[in-house]
PDB file of N, CA and C in Angstrom:
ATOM      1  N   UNK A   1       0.811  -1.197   0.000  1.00  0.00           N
ATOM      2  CA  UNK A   1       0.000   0.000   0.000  1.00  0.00           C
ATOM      3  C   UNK A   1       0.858   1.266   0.000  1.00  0.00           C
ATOM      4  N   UNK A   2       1.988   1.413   0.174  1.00  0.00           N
ATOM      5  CA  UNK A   2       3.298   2.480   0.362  1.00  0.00           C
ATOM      6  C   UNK A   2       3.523   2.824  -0.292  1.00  0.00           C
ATOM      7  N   UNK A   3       3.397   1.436  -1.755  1.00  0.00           N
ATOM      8  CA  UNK A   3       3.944   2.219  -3.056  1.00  0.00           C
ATOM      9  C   UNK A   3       2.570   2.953  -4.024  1.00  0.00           C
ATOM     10  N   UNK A   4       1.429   2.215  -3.288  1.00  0.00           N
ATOM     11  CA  UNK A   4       0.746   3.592  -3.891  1.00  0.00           C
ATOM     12  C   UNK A   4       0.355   4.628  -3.902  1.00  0.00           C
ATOM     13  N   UNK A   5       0.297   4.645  -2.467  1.00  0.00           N
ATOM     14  CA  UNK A   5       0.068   6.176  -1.810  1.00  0.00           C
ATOM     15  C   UNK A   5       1.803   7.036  -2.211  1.00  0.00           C
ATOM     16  N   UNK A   6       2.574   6.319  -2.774  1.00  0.00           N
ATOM     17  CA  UNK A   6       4.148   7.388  -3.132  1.00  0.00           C
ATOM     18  C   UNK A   6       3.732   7.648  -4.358  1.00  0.00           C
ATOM     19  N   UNK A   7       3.191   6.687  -5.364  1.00  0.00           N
ATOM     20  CA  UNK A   7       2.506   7.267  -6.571  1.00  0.00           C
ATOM     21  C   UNK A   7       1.906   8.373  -6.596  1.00  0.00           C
ATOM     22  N   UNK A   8       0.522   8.225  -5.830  1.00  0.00           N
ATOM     23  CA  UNK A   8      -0.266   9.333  -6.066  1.00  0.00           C
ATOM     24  C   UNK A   8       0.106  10.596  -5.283  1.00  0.00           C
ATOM     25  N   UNK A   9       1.424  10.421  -4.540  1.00  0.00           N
ATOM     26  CA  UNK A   9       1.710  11.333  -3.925  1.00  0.00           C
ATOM     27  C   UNK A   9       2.764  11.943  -4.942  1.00  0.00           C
ATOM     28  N   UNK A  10       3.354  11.221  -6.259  1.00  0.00           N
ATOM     29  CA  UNK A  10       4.421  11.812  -6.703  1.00  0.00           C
ATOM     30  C   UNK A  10       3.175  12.844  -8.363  1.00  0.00           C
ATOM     31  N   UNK A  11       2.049  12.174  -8.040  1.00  0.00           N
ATOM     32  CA  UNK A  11       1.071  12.448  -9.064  1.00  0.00           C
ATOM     33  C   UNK A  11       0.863  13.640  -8.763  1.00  0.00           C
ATOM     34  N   UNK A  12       0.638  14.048  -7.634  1.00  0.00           N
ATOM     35  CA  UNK A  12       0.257  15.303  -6.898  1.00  0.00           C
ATOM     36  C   UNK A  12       0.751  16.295  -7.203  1.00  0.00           C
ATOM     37  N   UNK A  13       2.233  16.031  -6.767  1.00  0.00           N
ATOM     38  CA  UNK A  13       3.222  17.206  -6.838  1.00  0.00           C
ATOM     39  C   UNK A  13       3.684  17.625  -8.198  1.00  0.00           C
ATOM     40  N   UNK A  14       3.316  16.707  -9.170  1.00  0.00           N
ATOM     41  CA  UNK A  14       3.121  16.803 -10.774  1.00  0.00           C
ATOM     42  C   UNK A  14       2.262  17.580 -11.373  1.00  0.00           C
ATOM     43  N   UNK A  15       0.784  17.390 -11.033  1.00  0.00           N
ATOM     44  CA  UNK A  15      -0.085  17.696 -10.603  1.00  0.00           C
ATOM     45  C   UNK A  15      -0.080  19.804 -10.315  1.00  0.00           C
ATOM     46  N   UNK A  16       0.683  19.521  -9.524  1.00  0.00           N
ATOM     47  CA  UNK A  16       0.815  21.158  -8.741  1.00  0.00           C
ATOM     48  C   UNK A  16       1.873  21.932  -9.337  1.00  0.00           C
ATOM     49  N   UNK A  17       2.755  21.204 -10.234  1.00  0.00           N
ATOM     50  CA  UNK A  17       3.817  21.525 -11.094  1.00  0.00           C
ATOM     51  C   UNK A  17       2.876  22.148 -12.565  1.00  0.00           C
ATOM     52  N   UNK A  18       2.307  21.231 -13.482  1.00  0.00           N
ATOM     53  CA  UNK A  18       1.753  21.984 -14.699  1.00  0.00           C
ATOM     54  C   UNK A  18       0.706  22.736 -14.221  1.00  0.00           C
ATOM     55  N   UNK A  19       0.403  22.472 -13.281  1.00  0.00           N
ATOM     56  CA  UNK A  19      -1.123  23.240 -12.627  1.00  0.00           C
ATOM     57  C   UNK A  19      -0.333  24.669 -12.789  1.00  0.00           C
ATOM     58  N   UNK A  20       0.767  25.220 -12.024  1.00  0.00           N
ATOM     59  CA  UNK A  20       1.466  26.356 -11.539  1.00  0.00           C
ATOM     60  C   UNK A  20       1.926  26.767 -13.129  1.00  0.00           C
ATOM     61  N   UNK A  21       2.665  25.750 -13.795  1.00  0.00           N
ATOM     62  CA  UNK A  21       3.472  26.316 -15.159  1.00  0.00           C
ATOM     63  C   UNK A  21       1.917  26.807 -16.452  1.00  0.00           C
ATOM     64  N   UNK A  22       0.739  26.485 -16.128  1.00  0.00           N
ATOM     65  CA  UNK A  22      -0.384  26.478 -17.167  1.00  0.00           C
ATOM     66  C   UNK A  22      -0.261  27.953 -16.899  1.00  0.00           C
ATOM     67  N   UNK A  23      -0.532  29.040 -16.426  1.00  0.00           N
ATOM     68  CA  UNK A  23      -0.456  30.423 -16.566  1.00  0.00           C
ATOM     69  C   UNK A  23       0.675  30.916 -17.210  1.00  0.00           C
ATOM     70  N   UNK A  24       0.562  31.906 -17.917  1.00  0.00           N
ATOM     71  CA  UNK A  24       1.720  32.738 -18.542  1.00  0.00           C
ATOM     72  C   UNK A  24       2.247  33.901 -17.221  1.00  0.00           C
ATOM     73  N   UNK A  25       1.661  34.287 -16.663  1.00  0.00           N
ATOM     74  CA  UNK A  25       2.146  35.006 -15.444  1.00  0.00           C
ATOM     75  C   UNK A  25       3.108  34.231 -14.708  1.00  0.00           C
ATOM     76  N   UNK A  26       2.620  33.155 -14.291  1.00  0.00           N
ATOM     77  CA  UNK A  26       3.206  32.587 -13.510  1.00  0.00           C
ATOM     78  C   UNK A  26       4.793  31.693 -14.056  1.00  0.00           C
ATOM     79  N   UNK A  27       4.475  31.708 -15.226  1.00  0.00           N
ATOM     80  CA  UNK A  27       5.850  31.137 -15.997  1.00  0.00           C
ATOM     81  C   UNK A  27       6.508  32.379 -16.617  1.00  0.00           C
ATOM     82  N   UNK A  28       6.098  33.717 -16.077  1.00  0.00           N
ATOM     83  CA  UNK A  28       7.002  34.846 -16.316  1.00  0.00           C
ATOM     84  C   UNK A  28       8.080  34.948 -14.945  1.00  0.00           C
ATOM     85  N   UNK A  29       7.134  35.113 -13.654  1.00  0.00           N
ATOM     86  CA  UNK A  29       7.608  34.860 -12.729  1.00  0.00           C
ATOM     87  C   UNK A  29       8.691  34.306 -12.250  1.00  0.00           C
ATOM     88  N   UNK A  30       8.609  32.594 -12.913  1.00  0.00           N
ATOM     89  CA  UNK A  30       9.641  31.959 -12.771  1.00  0.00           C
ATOM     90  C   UNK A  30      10.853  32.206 -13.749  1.00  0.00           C
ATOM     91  N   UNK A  31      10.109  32.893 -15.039  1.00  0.00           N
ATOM     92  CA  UNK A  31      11.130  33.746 -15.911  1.00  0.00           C
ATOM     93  C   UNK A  31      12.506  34.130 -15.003  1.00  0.00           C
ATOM     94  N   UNK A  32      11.622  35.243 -14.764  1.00  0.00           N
ATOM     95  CA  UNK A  32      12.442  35.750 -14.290  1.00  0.00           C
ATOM     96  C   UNK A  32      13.368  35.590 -12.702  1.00  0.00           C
ATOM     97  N   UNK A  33      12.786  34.631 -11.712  1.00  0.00           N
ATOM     98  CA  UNK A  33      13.511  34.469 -10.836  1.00  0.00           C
ATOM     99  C   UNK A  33      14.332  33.621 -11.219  1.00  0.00           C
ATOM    100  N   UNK A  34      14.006  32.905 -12.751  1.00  0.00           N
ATOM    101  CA  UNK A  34      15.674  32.001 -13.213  1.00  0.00           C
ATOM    102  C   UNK A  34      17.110  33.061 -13.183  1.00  0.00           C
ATOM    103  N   UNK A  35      16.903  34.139 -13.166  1.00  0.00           N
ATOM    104  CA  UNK A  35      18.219  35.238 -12.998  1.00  0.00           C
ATOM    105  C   UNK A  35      18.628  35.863 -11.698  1.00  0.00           C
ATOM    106  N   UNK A  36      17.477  35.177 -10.483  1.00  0.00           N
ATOM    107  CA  UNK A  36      18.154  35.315  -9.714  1.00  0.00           C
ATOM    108  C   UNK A  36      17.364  35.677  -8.462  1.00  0.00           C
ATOM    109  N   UNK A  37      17.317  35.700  -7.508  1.00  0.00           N
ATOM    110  CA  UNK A  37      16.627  36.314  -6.534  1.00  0.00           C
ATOM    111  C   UNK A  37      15.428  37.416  -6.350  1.00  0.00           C
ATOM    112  N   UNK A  38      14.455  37.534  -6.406  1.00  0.00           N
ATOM    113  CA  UNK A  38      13.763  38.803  -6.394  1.00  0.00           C
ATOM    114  C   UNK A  38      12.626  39.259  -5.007  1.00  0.00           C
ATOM    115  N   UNK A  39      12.209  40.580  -4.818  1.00  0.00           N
ATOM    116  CA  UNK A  39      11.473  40.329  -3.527  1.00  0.00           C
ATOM    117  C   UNK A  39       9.978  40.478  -4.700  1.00  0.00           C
ATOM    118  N   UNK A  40       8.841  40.486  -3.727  1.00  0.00           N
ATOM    119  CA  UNK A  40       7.519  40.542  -4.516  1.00  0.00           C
ATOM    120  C   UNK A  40       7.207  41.843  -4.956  1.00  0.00           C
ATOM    121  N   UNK A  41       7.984  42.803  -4.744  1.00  0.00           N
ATOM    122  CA  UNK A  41       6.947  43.788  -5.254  1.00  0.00           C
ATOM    123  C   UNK A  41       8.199  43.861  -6.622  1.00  0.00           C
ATOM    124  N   UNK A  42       9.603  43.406  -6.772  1.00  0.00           N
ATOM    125  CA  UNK A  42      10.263  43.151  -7.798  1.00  0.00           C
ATOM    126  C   UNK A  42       9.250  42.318  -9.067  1.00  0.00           C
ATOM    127  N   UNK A  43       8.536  41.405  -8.385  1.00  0.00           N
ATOM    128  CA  UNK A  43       7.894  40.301  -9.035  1.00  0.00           C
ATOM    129  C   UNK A  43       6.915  41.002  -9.984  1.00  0.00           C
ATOM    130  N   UNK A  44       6.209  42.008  -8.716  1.00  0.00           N
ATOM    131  CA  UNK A  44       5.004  42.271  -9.204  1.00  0.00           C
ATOM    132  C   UNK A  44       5.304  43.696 -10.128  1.00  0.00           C
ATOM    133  N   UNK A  45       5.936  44.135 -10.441  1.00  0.00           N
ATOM    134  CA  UNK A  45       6.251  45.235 -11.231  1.00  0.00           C
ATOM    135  C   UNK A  45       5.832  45.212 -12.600  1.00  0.00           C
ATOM    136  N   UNK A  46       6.279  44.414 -13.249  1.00  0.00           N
ATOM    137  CA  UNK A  46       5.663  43.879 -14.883  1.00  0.00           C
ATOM    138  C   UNK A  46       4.500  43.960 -14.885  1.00  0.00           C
ATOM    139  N   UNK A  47       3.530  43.636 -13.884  1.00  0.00           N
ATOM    140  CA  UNK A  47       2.178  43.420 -14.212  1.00  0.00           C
ATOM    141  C   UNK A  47       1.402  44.203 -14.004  1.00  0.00           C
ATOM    142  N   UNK A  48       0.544  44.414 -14.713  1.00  0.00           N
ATOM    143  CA  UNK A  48      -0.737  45.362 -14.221  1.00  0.00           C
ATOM    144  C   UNK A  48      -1.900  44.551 -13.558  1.00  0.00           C
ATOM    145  N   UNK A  49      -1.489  44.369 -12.264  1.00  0.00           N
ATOM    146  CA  UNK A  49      -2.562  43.340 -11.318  1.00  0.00           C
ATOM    147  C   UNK A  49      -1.970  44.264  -9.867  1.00  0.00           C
ATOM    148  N   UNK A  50      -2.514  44.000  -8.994  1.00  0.00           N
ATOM    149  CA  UNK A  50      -2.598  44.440  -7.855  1.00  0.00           C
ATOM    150  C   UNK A  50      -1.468  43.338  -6.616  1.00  0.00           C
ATOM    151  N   UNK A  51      -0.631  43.832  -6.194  1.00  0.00           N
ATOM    152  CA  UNK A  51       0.297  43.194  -5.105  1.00  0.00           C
ATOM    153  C   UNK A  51      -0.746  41.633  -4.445  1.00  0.00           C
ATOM    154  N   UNK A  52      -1.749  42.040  -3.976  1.00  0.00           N
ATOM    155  CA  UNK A  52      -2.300  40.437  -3.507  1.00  0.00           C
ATOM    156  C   UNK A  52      -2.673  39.499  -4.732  1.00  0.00           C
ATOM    157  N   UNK A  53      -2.685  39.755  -6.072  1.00  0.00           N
ATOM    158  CA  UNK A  53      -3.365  39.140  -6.748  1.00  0.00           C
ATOM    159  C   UNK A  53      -1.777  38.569  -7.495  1.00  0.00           C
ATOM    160  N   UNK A  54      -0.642  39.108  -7.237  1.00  0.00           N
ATOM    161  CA  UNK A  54       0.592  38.635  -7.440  1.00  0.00           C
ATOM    162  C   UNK A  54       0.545  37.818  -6.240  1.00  0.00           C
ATOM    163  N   UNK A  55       0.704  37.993  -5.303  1.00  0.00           N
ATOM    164  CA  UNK A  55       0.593  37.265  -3.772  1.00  0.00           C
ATOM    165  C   UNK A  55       0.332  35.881  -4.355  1.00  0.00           C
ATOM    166  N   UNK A  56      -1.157  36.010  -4.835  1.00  0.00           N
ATOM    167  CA  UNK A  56      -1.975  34.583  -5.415  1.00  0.00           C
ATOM    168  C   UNK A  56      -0.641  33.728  -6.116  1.00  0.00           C
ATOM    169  N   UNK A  57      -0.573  34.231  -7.509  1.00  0.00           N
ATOM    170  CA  UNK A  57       0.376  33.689  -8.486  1.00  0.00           C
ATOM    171  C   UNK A  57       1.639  32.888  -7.657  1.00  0.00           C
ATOM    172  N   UNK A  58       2.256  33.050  -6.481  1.00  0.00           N
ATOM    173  CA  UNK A  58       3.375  33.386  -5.870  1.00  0.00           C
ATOM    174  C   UNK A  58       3.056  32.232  -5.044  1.00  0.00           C
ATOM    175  N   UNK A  59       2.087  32.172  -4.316  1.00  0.00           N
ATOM    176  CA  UNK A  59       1.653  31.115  -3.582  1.00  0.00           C
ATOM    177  C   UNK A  59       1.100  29.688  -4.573  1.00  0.00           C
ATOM    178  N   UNK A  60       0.549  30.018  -5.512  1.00  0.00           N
ATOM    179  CA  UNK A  60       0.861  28.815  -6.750  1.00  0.00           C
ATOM    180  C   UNK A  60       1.791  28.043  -6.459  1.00  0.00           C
ATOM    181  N   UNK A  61       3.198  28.804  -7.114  1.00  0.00           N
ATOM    182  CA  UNK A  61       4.305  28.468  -7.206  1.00  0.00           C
ATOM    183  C   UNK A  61       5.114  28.080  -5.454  1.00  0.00           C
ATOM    184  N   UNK A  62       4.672  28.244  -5.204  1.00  0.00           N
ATOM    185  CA  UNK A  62       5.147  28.071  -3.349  1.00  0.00           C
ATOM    186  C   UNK A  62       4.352  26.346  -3.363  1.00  0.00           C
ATOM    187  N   UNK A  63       3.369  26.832  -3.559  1.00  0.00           N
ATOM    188  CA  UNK A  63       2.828  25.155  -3.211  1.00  0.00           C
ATOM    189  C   UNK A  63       3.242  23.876  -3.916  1.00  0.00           C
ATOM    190  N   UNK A  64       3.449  24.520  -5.244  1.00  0.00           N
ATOM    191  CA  UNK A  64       4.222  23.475  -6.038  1.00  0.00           C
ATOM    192  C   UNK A  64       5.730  23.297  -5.963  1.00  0.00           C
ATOM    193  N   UNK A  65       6.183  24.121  -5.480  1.00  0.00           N
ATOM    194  CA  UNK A  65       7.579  23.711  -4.930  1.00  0.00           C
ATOM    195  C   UNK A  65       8.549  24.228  -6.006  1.00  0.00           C
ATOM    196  N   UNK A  66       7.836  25.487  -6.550  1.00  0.00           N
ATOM    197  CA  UNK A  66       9.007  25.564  -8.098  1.00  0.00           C
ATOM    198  C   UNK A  66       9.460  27.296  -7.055  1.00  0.00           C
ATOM    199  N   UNK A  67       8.634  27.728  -5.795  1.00  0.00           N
ATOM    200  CA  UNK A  67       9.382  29.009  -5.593  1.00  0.00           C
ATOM    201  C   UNK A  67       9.844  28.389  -3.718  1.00  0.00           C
ATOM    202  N   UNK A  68      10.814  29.352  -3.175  1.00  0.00           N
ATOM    203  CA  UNK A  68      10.427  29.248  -1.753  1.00  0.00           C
ATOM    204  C   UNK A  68      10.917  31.243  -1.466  1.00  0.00           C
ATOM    205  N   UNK A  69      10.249  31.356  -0.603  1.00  0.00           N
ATOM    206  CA  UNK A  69      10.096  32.876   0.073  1.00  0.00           C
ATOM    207  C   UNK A  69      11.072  32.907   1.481  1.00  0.00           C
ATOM    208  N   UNK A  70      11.748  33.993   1.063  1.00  0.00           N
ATOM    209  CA  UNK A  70      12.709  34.108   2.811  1.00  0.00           C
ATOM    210  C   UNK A  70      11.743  35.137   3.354  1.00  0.00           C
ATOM    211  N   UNK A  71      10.983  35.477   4.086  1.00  0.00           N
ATOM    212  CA  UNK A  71      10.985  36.397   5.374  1.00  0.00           C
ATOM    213  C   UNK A  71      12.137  36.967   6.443  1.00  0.00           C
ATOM    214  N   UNK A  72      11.919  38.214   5.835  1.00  0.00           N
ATOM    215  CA  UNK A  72      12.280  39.061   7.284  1.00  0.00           C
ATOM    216  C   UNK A  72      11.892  40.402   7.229  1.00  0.00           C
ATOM    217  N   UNK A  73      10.857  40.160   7.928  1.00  0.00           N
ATOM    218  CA  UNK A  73      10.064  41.073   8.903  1.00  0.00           C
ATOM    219  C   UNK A  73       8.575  41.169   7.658  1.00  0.00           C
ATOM    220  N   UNK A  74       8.721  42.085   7.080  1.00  0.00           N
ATOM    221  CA  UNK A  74       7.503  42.470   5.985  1.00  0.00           C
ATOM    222  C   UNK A  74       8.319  42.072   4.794  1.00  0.00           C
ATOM    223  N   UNK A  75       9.716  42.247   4.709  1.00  0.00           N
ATOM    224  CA  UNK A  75      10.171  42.348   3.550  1.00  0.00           C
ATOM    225  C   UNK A  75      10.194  40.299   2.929  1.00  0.00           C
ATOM    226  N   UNK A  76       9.836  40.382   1.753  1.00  0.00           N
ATOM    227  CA  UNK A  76       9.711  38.973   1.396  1.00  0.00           C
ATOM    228  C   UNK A  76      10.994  38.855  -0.126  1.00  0.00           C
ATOM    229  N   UNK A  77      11.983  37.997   0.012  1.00  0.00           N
ATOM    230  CA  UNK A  77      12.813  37.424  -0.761  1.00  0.00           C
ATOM    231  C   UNK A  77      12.433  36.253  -1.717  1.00  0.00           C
ATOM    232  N   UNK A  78      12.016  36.409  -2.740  1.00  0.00           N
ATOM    233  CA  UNK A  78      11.748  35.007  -3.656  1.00  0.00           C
ATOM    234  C   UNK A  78      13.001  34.160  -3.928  1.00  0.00           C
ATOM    235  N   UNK A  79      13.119  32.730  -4.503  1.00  0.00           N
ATOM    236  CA  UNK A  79      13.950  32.136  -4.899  1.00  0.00           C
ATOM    237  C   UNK A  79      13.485  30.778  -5.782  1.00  0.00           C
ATOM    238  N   UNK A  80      14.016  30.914  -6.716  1.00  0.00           N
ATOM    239  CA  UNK A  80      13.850  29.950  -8.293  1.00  0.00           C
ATOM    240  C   UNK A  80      14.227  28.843  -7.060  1.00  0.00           C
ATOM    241  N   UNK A  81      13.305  27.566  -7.019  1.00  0.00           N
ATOM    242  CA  UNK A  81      13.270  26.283  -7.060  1.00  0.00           C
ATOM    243  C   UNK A  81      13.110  25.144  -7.745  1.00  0.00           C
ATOM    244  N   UNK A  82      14.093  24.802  -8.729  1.00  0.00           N
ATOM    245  CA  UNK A  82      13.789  24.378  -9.970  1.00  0.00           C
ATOM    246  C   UNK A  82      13.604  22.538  -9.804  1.00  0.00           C
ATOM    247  N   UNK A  83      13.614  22.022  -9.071  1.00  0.00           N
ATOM    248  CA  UNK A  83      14.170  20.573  -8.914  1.00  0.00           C
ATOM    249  C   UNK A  83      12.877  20.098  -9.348  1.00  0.00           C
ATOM    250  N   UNK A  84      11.579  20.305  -8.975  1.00  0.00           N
ATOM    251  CA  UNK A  84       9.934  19.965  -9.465  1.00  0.00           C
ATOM    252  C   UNK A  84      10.014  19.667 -10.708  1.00  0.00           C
ATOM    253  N   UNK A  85      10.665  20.972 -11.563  1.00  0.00           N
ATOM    254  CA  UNK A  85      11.030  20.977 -12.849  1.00  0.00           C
ATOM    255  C   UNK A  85      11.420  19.865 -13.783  1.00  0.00           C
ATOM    256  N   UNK A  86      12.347  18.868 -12.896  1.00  0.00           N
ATOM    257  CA  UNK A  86      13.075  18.162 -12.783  1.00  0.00           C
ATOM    258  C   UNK A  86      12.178  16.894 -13.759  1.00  0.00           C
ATOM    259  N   UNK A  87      11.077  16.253 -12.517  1.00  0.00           N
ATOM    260  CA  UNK A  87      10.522  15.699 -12.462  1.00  0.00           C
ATOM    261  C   UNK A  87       8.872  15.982 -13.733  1.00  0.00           C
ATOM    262  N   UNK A  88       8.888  17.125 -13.804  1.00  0.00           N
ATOM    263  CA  UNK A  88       7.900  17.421 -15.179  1.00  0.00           C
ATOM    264  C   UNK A  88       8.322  17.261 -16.557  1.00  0.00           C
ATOM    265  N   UNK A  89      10.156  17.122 -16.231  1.00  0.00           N
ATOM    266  CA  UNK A  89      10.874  17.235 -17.998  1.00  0.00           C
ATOM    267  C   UNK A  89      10.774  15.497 -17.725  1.00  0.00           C
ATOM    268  N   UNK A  90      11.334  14.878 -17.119  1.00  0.00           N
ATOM    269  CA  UNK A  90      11.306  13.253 -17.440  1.00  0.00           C
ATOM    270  C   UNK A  90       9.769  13.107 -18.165  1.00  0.00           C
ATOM    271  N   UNK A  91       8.748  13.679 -16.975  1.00  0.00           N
ATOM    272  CA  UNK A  91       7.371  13.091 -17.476  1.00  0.00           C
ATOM    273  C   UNK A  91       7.072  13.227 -19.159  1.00  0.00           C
ATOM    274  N   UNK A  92       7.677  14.792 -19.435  1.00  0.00           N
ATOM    275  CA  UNK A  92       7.310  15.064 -21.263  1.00  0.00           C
ATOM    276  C   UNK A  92       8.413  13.958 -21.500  1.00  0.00           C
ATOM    277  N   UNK A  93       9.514  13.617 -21.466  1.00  0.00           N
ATOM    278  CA  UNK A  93      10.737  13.094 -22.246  1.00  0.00           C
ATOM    279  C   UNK A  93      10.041  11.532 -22.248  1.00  0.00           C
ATOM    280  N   UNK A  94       9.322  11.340 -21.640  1.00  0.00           N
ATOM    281  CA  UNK A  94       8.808   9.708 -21.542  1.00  0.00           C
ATOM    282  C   UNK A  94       8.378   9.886 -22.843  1.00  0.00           C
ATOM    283  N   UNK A  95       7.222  10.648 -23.189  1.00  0.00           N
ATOM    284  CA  UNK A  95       6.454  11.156 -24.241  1.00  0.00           C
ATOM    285  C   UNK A  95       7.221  11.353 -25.581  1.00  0.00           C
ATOM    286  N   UNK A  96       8.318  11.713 -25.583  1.00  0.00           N
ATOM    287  CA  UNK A  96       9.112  11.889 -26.421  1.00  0.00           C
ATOM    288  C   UNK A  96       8.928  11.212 -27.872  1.00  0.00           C
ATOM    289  N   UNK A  97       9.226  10.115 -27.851  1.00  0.00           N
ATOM    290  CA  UNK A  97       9.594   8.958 -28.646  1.00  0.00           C
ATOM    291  C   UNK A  97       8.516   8.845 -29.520  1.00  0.00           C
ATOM    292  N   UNK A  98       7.085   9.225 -28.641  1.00  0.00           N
ATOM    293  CA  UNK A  98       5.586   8.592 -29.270  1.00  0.00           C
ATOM    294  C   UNK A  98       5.067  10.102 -30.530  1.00  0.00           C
ATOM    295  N   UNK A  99       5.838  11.299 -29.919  1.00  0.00           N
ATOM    296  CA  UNK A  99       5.279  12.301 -30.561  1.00  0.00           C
ATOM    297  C   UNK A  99       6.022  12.333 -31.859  1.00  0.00           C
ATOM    298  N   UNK A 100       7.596  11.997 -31.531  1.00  0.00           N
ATOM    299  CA  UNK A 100       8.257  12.195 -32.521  1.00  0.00           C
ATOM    300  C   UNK A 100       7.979  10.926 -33.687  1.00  0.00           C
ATOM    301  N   UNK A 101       7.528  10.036 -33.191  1.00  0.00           N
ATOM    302  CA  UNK A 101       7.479   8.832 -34.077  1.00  0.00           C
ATOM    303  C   UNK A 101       6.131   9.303 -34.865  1.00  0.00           C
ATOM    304  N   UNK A 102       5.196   9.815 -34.162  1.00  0.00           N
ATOM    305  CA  UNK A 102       3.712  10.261 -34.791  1.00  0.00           C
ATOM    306  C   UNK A 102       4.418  11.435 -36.118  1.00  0.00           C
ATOM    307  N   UNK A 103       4.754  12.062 -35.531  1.00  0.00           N
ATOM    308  CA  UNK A 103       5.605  13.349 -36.622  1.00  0.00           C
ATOM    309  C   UNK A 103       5.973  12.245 -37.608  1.00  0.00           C
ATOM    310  N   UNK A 104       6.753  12.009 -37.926  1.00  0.00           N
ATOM    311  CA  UNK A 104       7.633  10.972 -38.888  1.00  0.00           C
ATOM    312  C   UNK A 104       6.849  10.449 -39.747  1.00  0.00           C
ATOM    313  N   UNK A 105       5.265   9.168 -38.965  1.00  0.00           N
ATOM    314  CA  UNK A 105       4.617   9.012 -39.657  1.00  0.00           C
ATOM    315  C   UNK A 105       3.536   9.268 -40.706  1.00  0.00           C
ATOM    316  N   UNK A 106       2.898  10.848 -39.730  1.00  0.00           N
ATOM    317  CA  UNK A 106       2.760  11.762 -40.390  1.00  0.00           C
ATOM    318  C   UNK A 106       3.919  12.095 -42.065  1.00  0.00           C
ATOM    319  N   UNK A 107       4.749  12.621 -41.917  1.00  0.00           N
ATOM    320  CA  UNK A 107       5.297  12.811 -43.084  1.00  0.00           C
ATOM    321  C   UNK A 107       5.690  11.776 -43.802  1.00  0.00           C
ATOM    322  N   UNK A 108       5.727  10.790 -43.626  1.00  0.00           N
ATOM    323  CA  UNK A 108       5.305   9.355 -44.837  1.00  0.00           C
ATOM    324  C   UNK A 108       4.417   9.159 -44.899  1.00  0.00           C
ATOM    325  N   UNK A 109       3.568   9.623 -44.544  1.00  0.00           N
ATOM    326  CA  UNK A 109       1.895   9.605 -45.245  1.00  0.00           C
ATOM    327  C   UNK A 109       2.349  11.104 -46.208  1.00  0.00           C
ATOM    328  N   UNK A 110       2.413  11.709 -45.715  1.00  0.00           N
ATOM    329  CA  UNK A 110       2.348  12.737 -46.827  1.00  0.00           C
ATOM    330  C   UNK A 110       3.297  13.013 -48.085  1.00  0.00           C
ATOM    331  N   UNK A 111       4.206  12.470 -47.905  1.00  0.00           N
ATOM    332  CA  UNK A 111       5.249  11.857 -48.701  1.00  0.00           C
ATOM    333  C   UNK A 111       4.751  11.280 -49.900  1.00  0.00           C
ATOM    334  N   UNK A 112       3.933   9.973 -49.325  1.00  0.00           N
ATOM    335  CA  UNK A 112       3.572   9.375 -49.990  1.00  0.00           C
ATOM    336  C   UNK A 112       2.341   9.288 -50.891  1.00  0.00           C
ATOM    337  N   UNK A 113       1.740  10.333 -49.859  1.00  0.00           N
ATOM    338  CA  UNK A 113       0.316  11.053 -51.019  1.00  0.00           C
ATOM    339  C   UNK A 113       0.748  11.914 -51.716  1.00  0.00           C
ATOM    340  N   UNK A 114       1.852  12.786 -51.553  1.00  0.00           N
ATOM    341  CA  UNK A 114       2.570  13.534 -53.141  1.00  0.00           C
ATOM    342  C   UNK A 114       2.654  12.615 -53.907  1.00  0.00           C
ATOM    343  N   UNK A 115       3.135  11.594 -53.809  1.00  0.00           N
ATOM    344  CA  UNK A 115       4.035  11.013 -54.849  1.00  0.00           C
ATOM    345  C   UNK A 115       2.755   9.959 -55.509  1.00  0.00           C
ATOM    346  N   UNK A 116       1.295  10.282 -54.864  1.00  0.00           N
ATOM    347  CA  UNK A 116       0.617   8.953 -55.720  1.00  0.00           C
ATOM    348  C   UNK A 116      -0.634  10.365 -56.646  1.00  0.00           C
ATOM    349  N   UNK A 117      -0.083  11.298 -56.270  1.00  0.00           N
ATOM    350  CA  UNK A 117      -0.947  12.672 -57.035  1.00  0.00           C
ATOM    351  C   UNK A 117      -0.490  12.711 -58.499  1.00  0.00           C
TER     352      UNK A 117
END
């Protein structure tokens, strides 16, 4: 029973990974904390949304494990947590093989309907 509850527990955090990367805000975000450290109102500057509604976006990414936040005092420090990441590129790279093989077959079908025109 251990190994399935680690499944659906690794489903989860997968789960909370494309959940977080499906927004374009939120994969600006991580844009940009790939260069480096930022606090939130750094974050929230680009956008025309309101500081709590960045808050939101921020806590996304907190839950999924792609940001973590330093505190001290009011002032809040972001930081790129990329390792989740990690675990979402294997999941597409599994995929790999089936898309690229579909592509391929695709163009020998079409290949081959030029050539019977």
């Amino acid at each position: 029973m251990a190994r399935t509850s680690s499944v659906k527990a690794d489903d989860v955090r997968l789960d909370a990974v494309f959940s977080a990367l499906a927004d374009p805000t939120r994969r600006r975000i991580l844009q940009r904390l790939s260069r480096g450290p930022a606090s939130v109102g750094e974050l929230a500057e680009p956008f025309a949304m309101s500081l709590p509604a960045v808050s939101k976006h921020l806590k996304v990414l907190e839950d999924a494990g792609l940001m973590q936040r330093e505190r001290d005092g009011r002032f809040h420090r972001c930081h790129l947590d990329a390792r989740p990441l990690e675990r979402a590129g294997e999941f597409i790279e599994h995929y790999r093989a089936f898309w690229e093989g579909t592509l391929e077959q695709l163009a020998r079908y079409l290949e081959e309907d030029d050539e019977n025109r």
